[in-house]
Every structure is written in structure tokens, then in C-alpha cells.
PDB file of N, CA and C in Angstrom:
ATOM      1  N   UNK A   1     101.155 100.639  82.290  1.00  0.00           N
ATOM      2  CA  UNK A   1     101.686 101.815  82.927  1.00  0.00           C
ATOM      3  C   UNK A   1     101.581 101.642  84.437  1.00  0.00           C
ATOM      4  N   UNK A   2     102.518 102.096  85.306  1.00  0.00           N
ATOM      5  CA  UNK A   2     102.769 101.970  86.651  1.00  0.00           C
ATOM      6  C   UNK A   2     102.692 103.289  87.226  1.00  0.00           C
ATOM      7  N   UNK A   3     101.978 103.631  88.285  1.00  0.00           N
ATOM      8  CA  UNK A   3     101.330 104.588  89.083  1.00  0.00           C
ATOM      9  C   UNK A   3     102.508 105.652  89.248  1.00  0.00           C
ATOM     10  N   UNK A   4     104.006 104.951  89.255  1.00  0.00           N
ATOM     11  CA  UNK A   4     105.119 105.794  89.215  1.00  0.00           C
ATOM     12  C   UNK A   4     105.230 106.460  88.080  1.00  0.00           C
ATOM     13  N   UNK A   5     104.455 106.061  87.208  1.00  0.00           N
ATOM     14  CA  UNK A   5     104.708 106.516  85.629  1.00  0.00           C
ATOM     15  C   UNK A   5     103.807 107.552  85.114  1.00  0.00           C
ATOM     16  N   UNK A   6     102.963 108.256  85.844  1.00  0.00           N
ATOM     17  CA  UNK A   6     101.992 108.781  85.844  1.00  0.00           C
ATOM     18  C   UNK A   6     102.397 110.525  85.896  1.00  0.00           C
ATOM     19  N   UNK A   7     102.260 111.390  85.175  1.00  0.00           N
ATOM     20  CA  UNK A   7     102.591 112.663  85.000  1.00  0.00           C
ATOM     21  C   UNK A   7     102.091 113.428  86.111  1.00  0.00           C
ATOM     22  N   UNK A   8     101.854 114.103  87.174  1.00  0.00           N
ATOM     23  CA  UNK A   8     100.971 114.588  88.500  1.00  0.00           C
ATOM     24  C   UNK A   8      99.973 115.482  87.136  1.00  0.00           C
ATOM     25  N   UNK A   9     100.318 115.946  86.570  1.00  0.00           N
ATOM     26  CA  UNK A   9      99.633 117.328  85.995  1.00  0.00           C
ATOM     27  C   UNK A   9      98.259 116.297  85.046  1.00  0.00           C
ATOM     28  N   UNK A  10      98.625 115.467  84.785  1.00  0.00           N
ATOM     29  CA  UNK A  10      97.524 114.402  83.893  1.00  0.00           C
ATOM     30  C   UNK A  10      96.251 114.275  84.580  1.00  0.00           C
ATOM     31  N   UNK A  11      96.441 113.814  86.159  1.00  0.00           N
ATOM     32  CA  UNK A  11      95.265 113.198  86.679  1.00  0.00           C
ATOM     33  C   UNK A  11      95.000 114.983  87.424  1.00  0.00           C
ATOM     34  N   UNK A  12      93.991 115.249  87.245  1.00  0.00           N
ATOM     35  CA  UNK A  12      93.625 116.310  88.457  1.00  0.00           C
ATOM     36  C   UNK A  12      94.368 115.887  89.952  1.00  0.00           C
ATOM     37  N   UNK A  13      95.176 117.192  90.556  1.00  0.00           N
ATOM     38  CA  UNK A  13      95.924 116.930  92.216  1.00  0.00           C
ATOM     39  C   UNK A  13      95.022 116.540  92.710  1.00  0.00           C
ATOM     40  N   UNK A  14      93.436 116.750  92.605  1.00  0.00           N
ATOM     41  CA  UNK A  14      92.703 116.382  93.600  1.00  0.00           C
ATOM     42  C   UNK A  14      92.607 114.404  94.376  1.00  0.00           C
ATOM     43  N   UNK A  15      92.727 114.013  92.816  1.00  0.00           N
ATOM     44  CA  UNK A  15      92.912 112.532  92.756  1.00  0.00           C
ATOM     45  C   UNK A  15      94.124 111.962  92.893  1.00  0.00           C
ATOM     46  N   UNK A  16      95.190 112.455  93.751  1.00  0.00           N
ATOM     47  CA  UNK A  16      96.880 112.250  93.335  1.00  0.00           C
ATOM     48  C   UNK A  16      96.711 111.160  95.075  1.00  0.00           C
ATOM     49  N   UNK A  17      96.038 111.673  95.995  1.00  0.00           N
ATOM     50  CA  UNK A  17      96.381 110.816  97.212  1.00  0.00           C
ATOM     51  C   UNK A  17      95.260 109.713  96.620  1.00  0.00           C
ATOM     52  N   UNK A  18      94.300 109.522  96.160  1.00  0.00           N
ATOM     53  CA  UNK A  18      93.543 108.450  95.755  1.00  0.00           C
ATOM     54  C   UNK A  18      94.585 107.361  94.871  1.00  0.00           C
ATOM     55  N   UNK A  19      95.388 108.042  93.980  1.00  0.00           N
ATOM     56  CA  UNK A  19      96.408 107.085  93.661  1.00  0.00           C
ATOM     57  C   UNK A  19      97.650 106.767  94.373  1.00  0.00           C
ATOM     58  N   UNK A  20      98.110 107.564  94.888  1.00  0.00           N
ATOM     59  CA  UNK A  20      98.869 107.145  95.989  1.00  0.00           C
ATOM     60  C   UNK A  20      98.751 105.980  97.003  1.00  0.00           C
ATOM     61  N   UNK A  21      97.536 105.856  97.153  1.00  0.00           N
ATOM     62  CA  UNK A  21      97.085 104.920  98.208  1.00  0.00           C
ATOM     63  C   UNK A  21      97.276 103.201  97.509  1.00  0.00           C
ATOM     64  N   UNK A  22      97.997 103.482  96.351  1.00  0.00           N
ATOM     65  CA  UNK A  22      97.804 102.287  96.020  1.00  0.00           C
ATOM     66  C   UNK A  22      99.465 101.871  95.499  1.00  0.00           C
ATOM     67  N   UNK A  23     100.226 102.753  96.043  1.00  0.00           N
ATOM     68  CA  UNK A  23     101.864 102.637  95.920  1.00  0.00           C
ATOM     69  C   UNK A  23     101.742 102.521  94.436  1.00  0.00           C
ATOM     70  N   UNK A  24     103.221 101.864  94.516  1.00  0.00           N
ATOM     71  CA  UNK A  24     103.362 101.910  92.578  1.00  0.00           C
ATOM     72  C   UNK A  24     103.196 100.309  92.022  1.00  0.00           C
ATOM     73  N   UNK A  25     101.386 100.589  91.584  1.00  0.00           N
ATOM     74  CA  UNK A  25     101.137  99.316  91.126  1.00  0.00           C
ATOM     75  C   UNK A  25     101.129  99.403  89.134  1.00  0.00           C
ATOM     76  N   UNK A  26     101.166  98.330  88.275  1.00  0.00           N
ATOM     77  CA  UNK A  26     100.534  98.180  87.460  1.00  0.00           C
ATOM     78  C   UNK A  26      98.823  98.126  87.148  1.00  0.00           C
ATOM     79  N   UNK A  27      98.928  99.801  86.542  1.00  0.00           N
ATOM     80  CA  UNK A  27      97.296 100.433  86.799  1.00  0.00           C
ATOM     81  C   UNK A  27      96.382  99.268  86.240  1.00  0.00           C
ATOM     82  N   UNK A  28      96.705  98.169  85.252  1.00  0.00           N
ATOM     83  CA  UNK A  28      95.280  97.267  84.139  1.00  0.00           C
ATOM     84  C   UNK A  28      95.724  96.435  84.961  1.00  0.00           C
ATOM     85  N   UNK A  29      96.513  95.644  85.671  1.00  0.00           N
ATOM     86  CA  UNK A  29      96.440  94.983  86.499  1.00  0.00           C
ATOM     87  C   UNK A  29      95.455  95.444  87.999  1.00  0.00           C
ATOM     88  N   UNK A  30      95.705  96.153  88.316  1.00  0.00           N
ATOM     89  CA  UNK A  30      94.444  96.927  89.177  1.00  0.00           C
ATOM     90  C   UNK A  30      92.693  96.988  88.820  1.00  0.00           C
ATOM     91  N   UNK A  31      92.863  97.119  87.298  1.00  0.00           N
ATOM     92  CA  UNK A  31      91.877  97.680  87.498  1.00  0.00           C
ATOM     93  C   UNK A  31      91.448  96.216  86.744  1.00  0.00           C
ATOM     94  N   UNK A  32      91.868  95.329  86.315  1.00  0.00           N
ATOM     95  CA  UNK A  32      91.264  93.985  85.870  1.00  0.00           C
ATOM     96  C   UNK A  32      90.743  92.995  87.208  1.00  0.00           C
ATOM     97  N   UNK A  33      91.981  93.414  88.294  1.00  0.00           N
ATOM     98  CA  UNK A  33      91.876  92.780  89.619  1.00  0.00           C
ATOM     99  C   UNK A  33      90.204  92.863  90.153  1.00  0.00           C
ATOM    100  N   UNK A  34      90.215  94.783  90.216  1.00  0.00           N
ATOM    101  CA  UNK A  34      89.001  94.907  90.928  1.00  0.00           C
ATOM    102  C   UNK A  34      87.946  94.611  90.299  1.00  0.00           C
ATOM    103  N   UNK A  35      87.658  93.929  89.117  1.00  0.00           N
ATOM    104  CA  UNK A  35      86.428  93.605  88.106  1.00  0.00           C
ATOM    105  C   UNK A  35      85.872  92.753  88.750  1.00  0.00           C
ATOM    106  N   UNK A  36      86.531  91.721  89.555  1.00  0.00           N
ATOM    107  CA  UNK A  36      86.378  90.864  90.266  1.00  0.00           C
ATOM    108  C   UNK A  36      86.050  91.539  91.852  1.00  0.00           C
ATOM    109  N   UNK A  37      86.650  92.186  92.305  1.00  0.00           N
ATOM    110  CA  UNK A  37      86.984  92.208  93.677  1.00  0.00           C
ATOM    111  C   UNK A  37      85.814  93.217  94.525  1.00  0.00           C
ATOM    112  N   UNK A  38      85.584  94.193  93.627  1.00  0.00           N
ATOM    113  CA  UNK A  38      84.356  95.225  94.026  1.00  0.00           C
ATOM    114  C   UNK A  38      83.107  94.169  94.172  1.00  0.00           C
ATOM    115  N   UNK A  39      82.456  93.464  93.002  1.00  0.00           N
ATOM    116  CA  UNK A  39      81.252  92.765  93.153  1.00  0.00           C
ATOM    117  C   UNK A  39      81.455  91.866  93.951  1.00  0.00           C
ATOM    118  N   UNK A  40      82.653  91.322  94.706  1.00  0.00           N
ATOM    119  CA  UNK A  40      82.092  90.647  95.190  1.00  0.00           C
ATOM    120  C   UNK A  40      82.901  90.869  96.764  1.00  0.00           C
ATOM    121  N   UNK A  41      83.049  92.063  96.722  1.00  0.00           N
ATOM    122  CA  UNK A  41      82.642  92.917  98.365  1.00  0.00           C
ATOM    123  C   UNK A  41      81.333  93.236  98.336  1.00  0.00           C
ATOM    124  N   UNK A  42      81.031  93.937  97.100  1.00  0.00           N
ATOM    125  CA  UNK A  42      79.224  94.207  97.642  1.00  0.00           C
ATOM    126  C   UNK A  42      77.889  93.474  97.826  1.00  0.00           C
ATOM    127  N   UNK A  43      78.811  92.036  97.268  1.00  0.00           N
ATOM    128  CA  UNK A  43      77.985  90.903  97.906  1.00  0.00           C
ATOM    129  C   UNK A  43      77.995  90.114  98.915  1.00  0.00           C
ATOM    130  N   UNK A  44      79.296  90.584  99.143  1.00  0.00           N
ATOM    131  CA  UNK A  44      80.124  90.104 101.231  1.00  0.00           C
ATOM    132  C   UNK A  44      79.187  91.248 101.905  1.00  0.00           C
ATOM    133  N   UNK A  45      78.506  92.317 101.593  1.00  0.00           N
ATOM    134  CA  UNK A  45      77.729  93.100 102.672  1.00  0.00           C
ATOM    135  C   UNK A  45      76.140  92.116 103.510  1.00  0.00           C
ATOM    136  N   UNK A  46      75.908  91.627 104.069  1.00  0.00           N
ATOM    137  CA  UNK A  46      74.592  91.755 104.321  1.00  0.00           C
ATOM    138  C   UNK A  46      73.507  92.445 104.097  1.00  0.00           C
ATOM    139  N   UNK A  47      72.409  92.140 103.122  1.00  0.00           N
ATOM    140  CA  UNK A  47      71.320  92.880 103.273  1.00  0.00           C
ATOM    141  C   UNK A  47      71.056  93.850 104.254  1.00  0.00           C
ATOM    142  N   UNK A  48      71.056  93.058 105.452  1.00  0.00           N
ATOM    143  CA  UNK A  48      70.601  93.954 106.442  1.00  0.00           C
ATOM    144  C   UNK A  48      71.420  95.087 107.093  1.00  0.00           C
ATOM    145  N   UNK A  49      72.346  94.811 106.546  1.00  0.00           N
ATOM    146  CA  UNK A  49      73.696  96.111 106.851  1.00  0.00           C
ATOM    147  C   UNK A  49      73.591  97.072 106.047  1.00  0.00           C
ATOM    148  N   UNK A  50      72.938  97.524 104.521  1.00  0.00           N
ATOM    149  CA  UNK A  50      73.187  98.196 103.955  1.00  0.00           C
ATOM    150  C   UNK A  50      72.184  99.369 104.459  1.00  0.00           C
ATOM    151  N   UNK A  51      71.391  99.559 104.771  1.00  0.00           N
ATOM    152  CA  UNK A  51      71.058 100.902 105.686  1.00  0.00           C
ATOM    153  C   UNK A  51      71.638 100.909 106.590  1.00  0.00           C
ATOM    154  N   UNK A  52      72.822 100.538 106.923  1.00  0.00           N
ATOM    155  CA  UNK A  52      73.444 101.394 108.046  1.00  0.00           C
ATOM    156  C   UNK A  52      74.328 102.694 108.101  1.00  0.00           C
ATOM    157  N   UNK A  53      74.295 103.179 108.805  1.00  0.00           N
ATOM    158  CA  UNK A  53      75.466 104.636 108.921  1.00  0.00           C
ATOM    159  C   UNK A  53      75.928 104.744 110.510  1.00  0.00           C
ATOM    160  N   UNK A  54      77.205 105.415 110.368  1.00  0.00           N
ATOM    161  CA  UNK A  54      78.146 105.442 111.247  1.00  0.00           C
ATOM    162  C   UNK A  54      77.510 106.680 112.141  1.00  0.00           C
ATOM    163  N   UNK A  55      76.512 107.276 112.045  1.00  0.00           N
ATOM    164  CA  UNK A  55      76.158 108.391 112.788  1.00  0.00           C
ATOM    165  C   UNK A  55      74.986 108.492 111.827  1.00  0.00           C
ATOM    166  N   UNK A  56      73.799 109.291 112.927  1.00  0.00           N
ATOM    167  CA  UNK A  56      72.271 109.749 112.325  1.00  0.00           C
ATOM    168  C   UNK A  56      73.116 111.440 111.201  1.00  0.00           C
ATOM    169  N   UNK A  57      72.711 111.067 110.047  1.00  0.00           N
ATOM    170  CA  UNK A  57      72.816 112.400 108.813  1.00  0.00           C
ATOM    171  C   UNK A  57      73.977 111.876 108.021  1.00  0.00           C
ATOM    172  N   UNK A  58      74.839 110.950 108.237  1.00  0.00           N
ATOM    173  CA  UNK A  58      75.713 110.209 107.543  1.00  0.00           C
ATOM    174  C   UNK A  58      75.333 109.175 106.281  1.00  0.00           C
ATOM    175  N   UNK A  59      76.335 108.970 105.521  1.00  0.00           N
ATOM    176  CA  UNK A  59      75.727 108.287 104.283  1.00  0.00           C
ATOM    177  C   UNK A  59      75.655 106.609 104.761  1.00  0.00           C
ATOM    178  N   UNK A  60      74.650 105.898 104.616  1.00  0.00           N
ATOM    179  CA  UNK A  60      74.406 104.516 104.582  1.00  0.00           C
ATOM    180  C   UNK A  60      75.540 103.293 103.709  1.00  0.00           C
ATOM    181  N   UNK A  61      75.659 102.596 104.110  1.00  0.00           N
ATOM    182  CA  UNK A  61      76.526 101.414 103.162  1.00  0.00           C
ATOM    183  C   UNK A  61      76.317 101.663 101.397  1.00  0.00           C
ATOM    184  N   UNK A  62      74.781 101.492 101.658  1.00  0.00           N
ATOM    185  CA  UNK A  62      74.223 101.899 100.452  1.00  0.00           C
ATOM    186  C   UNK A  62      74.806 102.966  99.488  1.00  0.00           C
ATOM    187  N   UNK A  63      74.034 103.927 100.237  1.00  0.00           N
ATOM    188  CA  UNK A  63      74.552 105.366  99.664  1.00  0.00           C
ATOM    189  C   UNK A  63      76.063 105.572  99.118  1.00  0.00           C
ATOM    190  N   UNK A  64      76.854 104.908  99.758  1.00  0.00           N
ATOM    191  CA  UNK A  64      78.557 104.597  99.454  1.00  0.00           C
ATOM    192  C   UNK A  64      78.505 103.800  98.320  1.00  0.00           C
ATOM    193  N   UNK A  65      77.823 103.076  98.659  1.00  0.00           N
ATOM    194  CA  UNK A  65      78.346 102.044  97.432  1.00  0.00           C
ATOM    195  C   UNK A  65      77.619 102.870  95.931  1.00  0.00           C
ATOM    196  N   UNK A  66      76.548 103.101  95.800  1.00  0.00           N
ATOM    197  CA  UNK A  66      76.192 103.872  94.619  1.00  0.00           C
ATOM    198  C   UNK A  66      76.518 105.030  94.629  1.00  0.00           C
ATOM    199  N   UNK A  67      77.494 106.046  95.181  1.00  0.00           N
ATOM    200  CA  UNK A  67      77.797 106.836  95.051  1.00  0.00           C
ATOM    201  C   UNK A  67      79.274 106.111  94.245  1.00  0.00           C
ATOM    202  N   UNK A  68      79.876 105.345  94.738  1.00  0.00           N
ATOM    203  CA  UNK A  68      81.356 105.037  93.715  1.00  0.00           C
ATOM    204  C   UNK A  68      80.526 104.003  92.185  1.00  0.00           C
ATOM    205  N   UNK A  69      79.699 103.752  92.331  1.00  0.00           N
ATOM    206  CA  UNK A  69      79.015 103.311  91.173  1.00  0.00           C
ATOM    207  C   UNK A  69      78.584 104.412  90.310  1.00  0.00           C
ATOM    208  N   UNK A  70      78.142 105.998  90.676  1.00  0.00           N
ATOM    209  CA  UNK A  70      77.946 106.691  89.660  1.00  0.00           C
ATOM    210  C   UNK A  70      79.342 107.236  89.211  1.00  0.00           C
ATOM    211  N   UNK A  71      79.941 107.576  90.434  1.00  0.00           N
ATOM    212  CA  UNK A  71      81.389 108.335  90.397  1.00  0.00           C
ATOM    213  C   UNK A  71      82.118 106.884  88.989  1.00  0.00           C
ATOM    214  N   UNK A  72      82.115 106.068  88.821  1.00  0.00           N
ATOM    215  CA  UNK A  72      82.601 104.947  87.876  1.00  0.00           C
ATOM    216  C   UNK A  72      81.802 105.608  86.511  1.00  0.00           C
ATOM    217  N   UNK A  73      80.522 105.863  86.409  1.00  0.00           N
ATOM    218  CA  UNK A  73      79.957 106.156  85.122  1.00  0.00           C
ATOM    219  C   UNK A  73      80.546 107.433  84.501  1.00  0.00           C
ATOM    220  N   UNK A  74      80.268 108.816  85.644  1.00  0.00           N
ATOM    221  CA  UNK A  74      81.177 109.396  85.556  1.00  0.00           C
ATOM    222  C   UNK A  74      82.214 109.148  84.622  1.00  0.00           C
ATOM    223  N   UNK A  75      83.167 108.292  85.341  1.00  0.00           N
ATOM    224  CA  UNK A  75      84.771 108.475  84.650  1.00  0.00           C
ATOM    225  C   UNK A  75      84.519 107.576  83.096  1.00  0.00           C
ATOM    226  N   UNK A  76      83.583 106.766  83.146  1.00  0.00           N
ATOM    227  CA  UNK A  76      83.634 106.063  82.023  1.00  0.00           C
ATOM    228  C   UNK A  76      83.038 107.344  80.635  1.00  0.00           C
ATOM    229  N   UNK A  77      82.198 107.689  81.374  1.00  0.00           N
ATOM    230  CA  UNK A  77      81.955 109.241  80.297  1.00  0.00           C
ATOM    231  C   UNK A  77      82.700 109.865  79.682  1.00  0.00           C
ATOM    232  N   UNK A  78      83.707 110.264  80.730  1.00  0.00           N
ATOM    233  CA  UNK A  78      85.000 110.978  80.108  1.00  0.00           C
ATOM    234  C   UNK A  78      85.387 110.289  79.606  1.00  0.00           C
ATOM    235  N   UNK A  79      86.178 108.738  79.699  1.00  0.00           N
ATOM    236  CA  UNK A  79      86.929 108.281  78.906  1.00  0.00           C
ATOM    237  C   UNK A  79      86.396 108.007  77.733  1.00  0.00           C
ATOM    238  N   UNK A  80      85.074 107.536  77.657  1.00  0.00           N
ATOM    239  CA  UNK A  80      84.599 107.415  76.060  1.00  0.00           C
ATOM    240  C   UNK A  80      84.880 108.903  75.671  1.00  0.00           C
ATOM    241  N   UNK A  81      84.651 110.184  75.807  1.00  0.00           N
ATOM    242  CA  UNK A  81      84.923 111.080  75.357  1.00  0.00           C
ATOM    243  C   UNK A  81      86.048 111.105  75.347  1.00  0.00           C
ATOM    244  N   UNK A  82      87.358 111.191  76.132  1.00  0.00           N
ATOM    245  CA  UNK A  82      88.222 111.267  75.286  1.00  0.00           C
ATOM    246  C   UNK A  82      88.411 110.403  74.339  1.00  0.00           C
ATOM    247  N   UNK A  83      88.542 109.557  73.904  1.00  0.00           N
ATOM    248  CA  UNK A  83      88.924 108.392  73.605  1.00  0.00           C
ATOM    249  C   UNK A  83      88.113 108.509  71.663  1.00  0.00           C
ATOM    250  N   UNK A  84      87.233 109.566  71.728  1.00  0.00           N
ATOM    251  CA  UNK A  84      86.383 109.923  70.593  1.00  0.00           C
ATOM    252  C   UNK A  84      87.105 111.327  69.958  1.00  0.00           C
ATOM    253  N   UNK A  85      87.579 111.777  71.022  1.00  0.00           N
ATOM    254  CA  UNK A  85      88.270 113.436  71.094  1.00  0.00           C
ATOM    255  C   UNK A  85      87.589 114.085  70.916  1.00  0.00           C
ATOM    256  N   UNK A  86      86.519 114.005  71.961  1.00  0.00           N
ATOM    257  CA  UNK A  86      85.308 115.347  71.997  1.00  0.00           C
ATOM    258  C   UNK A  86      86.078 115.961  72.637  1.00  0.00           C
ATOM    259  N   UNK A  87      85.973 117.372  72.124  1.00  0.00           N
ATOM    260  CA  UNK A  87      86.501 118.692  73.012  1.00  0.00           C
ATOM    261  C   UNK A  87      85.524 119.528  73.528  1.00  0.00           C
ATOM    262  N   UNK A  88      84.047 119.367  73.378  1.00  0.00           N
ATOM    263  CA  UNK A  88      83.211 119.951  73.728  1.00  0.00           C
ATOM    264  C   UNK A  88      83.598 120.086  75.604  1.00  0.00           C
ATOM    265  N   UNK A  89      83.372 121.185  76.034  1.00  0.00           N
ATOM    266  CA  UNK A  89      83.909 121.622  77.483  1.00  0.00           C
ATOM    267  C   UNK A  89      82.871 120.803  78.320  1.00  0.00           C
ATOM    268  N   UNK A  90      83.057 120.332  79.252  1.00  0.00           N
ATOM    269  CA  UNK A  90      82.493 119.690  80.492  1.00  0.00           C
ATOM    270  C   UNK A  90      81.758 120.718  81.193  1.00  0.00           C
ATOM    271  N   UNK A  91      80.511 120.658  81.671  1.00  0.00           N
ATOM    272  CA  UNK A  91      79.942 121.605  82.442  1.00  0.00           C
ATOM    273  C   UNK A  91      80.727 121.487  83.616  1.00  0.00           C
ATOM    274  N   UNK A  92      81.266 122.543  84.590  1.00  0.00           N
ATOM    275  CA  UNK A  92      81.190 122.134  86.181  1.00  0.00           C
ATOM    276  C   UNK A  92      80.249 123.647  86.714  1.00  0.00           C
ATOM    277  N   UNK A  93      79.651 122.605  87.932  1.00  0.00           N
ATOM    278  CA  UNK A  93      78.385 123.451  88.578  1.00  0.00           C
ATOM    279  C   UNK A  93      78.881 123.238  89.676  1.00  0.00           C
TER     280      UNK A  93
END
């Protein structure tokens, strides 16, 4: 499936410029690409760079990077749930 192929109402609007940003690619081609491509940006970081932040109260290299590492578990949650067809409702807090 190609990013053009994508229903707007499917993905939450909130996530519509997150896909956008990636024009109209073949999504398993993307996402087989980055299997590769994430680990080994976060091993192009320097140790010694990963406490850094762009301003004092800002999030660290770190903090970024495990923040899209939970945000990934996250989505993998849902998809095993759907994918089981739990309908049990999602908390949001």
C-alpha cells in the first residue's frame, strides 16, 4: 500500500503531516528500510552526545530517542490488538 492509498479518516488527522512527510512512498518498503536505518543512526550518535539538549529544560538526544522507542511499543500494542480484534476500549488520560 502507498501513502496515496491511505483513507485520511483511518490514521488519526493528528498523524496525517507525519505521513505526509514522507510523499507517496510504498509504506513495507519504508518500514523494512528503517529496520535497518533507525539502529544504525542511534549508533552514528556519540556516547558523549546523548545528554545533550538544544536548550537547559529541553529533551536530551536520549530522551528523543526512547521516547520514539516507547511511542513504537505503543503502536505495536495496538496493532497486535487489532490484528486479534480486541475491541476492548483504549484508556485515554
Amino acid at each position: 500500500m502507498r501513502t496515496s492509498e491511505l483513507i485520511i479518516s483511518e490514521p488519526i488527522p493528528f498523524y496525517k503531516a507525519y505521513i505526509d512527510v514522507l510523499g507517496d512512498v510504498e509504506l513495507l518498503e519504508i518500514l523494512e528500510t528503517q529496520l535497518q536505518n533507525f539502529p544504525n543512526f542511534i549508533e552514528s550518535v556519540p556516547e558523549n552526545k546523548l545528554g545533550h539538549a538544544y536548550e537547559i529544560g529541553k529533551w536530551t538526544i536520549a530522551q528523543v530517542l526512547l521516547h520514539i522507542i516507547d511511542s513504537e511499543r505503543v503502536f505495536q500494542y495496538r496493532s497486535l490488538r487489532f490484528s486479534r480484534g480486541d475491541k476492548t476500549p483504549l484508556l485515554r488520560i
